[in-house]
Every structure is written in structure tokens, then in C-alpha cells.
C-alpha atoms as a PDB file:
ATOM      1  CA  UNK A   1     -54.040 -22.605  17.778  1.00  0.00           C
ATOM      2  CA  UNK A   2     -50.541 -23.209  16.620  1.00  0.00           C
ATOM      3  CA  UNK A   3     -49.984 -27.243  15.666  1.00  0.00           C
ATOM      4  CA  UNK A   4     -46.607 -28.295  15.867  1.00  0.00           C
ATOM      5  CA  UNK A   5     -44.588 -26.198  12.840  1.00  0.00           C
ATOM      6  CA  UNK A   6     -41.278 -26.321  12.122  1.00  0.00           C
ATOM      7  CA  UNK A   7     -39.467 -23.059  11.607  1.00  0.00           C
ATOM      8  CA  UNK A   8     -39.101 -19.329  12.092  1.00  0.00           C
ATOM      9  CA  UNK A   9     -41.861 -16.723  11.916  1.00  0.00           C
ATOM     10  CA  UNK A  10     -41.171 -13.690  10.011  1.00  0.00           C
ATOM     11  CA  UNK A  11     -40.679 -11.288  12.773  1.00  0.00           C
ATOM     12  CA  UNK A  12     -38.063 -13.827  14.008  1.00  0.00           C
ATOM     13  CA  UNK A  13     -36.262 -13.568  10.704  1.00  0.00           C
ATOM     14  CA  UNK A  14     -36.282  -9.930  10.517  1.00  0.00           C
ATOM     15  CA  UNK A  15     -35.009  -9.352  13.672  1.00  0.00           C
ATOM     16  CA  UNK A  16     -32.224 -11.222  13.133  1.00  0.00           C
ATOM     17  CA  UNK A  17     -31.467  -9.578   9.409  1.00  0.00           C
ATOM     18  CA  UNK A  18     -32.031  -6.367  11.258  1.00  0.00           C
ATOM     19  CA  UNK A  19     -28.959  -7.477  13.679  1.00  0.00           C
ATOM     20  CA  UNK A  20     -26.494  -8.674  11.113  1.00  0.00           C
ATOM     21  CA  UNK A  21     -27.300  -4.988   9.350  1.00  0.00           C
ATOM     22  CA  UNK A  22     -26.404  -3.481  12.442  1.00  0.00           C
ATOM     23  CA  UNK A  23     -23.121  -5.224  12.747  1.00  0.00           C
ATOM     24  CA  UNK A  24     -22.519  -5.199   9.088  1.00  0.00           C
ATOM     25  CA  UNK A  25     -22.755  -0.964   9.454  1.00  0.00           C
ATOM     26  CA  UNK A  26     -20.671  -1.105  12.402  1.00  0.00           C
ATOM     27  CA  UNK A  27     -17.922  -3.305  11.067  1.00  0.00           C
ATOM     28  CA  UNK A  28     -17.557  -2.352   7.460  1.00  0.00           C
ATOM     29  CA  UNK A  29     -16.219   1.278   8.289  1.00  0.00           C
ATOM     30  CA  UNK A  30     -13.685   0.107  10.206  1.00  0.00           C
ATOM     31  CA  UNK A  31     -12.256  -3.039   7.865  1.00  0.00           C
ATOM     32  CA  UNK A  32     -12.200  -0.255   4.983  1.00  0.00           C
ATOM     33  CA  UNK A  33     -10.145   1.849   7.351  1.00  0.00           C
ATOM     34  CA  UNK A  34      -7.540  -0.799   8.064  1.00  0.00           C
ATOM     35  CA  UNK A  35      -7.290  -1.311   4.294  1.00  0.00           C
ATOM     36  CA  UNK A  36      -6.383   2.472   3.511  1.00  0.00           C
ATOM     37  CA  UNK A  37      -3.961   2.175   6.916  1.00  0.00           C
ATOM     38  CA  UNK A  38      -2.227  -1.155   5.257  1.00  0.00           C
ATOM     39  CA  UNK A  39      -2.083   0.684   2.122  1.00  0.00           C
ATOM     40  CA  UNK A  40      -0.010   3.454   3.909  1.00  0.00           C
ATOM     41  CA  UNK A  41       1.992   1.324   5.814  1.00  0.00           C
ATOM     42  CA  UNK A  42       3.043  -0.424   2.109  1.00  0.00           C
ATOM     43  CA  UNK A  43       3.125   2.473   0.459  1.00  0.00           C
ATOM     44  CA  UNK A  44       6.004   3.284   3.288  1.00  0.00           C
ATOM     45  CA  UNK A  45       7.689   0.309   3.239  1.00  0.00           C
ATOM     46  CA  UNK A  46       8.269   0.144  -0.605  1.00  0.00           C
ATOM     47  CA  UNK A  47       9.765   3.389  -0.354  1.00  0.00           C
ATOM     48  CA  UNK A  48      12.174   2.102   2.300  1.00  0.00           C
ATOM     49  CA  UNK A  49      13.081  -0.706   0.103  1.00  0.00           C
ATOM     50  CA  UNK A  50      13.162   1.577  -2.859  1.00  0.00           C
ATOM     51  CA  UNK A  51      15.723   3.837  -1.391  1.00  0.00           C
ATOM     52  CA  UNK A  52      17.937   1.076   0.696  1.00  0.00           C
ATOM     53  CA  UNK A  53      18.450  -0.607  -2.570  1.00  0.00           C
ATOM     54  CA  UNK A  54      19.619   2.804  -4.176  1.00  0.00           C
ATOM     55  CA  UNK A  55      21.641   3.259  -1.372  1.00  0.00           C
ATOM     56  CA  UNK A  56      23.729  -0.054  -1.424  1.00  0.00           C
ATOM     57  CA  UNK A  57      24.308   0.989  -4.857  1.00  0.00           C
ATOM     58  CA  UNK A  58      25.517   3.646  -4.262  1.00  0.00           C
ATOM     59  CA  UNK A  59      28.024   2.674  -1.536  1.00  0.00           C
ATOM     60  CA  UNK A  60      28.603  -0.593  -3.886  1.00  0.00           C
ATOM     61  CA  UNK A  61      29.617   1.588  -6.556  1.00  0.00           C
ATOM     62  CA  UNK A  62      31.865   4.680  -5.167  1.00  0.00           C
ATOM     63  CA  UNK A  63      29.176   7.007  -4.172  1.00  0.00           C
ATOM     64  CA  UNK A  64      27.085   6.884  -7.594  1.00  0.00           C
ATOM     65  CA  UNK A  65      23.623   6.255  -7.422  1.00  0.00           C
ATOM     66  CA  UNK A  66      21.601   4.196  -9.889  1.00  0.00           C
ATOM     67  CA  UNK A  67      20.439   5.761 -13.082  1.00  0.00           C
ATOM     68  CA  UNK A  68      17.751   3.688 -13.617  1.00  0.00           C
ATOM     69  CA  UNK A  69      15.492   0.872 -12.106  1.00  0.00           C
ATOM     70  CA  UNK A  70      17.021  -1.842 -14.527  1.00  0.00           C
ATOM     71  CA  UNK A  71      20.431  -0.611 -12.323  1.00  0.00           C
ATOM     72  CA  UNK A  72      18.472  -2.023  -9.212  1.00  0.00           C
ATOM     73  CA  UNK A  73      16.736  -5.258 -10.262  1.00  0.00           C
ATOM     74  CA  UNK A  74      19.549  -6.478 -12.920  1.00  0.00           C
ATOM     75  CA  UNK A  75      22.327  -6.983 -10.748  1.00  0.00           C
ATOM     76  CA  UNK A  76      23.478  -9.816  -9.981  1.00  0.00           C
ATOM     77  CA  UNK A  77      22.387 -10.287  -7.528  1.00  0.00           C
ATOM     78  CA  UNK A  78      19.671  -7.624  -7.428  1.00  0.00           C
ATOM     79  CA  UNK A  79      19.495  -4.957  -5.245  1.00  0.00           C
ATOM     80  CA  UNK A  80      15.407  -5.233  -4.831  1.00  0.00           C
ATOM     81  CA  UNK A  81      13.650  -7.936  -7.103  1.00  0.00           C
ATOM     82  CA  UNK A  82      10.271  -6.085  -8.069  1.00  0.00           C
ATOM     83  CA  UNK A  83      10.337  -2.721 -10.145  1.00  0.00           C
ATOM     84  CA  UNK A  84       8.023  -0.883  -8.163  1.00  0.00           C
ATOM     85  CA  UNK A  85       8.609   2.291 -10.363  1.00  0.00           C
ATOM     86  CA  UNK A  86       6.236   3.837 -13.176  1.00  0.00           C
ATOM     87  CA  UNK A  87       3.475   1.164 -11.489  1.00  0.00           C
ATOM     88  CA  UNK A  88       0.405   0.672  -9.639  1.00  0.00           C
ATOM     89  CA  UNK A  89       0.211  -1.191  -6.397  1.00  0.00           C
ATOM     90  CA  UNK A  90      -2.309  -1.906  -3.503  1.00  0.00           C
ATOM     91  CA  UNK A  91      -3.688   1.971  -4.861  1.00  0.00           C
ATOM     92  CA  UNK A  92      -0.620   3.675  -4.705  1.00  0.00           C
ATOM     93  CA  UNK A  93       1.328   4.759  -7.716  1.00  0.00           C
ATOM     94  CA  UNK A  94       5.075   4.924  -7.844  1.00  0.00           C
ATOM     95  CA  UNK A  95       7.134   7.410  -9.861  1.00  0.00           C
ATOM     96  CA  UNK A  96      11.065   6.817  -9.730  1.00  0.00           C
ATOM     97  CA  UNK A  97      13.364   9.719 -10.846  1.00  0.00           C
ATOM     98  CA  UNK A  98      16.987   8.247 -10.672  1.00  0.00           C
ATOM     99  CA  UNK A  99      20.457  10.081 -11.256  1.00  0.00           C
ATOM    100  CA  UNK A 100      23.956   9.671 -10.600  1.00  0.00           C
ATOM    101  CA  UNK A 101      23.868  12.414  -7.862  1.00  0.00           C
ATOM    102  CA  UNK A 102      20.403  11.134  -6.024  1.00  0.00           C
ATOM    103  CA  UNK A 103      17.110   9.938  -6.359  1.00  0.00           C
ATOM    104  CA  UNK A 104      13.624  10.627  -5.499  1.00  0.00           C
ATOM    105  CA  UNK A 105      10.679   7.782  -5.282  1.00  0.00           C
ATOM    106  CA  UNK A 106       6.940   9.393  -4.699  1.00  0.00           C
ATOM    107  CA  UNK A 107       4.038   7.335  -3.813  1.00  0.00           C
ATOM    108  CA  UNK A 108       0.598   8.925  -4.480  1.00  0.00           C
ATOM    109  CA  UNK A 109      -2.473   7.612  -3.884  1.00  0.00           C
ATOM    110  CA  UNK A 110      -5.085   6.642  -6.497  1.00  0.00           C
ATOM    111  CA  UNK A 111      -8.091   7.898  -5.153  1.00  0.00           C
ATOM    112  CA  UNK A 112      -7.287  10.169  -2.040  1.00  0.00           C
ATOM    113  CA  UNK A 113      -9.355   8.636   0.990  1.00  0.00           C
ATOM    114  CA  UNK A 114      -9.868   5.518  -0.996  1.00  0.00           C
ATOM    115  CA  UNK A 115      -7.102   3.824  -1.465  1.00  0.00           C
ATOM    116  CA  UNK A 116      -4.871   6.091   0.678  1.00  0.00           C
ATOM    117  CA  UNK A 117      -4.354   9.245   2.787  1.00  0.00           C
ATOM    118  CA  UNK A 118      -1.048  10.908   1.598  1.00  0.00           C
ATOM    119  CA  UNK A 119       1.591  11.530  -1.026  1.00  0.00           C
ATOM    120  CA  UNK A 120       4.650  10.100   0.391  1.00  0.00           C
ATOM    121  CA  UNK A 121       8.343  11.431  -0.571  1.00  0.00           C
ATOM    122  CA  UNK A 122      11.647   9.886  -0.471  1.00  0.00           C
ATOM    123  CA  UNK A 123      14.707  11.478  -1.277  1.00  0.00           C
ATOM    124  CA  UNK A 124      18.753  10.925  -1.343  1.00  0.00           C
ATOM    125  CA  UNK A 125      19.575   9.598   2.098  1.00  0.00           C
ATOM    126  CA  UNK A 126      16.122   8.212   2.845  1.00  0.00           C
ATOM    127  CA  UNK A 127      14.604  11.123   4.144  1.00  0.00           C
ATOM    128  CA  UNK A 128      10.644  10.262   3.553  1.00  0.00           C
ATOM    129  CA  UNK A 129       8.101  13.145   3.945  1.00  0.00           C
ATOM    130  CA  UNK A 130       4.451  12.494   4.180  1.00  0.00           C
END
């Protein structure tokens, strides 16, 4: 006979590790697919700031667009405050080709499926393509 014991019995303990396995395999799948989505949505969103900034520029200074990044974030007062080009961020990189005439910003991912899902484009009159 069992005396009074304090405690959990095995099976008791391995159920319940069993359980928060279950939930860990159901949740983790889904928090690693709102990362890459979040990633995307930056990825965006830098763009957008990327080529707004290049745009006021441009309309600040008849029609000519920035020739380089240093055009962008040392004015006073800057157009956009973080250089975003020739970098790494939330696993995206960022390539910036600038010229009097246009620009174009790309945003690739790092590791495809990882740390995003597309290369995203943005060209003279912020036209983005995924």
C-alpha cells in the first residue's frame, strides 16, 4: 500500500512532457512562419522608405535624384536616418544603385525560406516588384 507521498509518479510526469511536446510541435511552425512574414513585411517597408526619401530628393532638388546614400542621410535634415544600403537586416540584404536619372533598391533574402520568401524590387517612382 501507498503511505502518504508527496509528489508525481513517473507516468504523471511523462504525460505531461508528452503534452508540452505536442504543443511545442504545433506552435513552433507557426511562430517561425510569422518571423519570415515580419521579415517580408520589413523588407517592404524599408524599401518604401528607401525610395520616398529618394523621391523628396528628387522633387527637393529639381527633378535629380540622389547619387548616393550619404545624399539621403547627410542632409540636413536627413531624408531617412539609417543607411539601409550595402547591409544586412532582420535576413534581408539591401543593395542601393543610385543615379541622377533614378534609382533601384533590391532586398534579397539571406537564406530563401529562412529568413524570407522573395527578392523584392524597387525602382524610380516606387514601383516595387516581388
Amino acid at each position: 500500500m501507498r503511505k502518504n507521498k508527496n509528489g508525481f509518479t513517473l507516468v504523471e510526469i511523462m504525460i505531461v512532457v508528452a503534452i508540452i511536446a505536442l504543443l511545442a510541435a504545433i506552435a513552433i511552425p507557426n511562430l517561425l512562419r510569422a518571423k519570415i512574414s515580419a521579415n517580408d513585411a520589413l523588407a517592404k517597408g524599408t524599401l518604401r522608405s528607401l525610395s520616398t526619401a529618394s523621391e523628396t530628393f528628387a522633387t527637393s532638388n529639381s527633378g535629380n535624384y540622389p547619387g548616393n546614400v550619404t545624399s539621403l542621410t547627410g542632409a540636413t535634415p536627413p531624408y531617412i536616418t539609417t543607411n539601409y544600403c550595402n547591409g544586412t537586416l532582420s535576413g534581408y540584404q539591401y543593395v542601393c544603385t543610385f543615379g541622377t536619372g533614378g534609382y533601384t533598391f533590391v532586398a534579397t533574402p539571406v537564406t530563401v525560406g529562412t529568413s524570407g520568401t522573395t527578392t523584392y524590387t524597387m525602382t524610380t517612382g516606387g514601383a516595387l516588384t516581388p
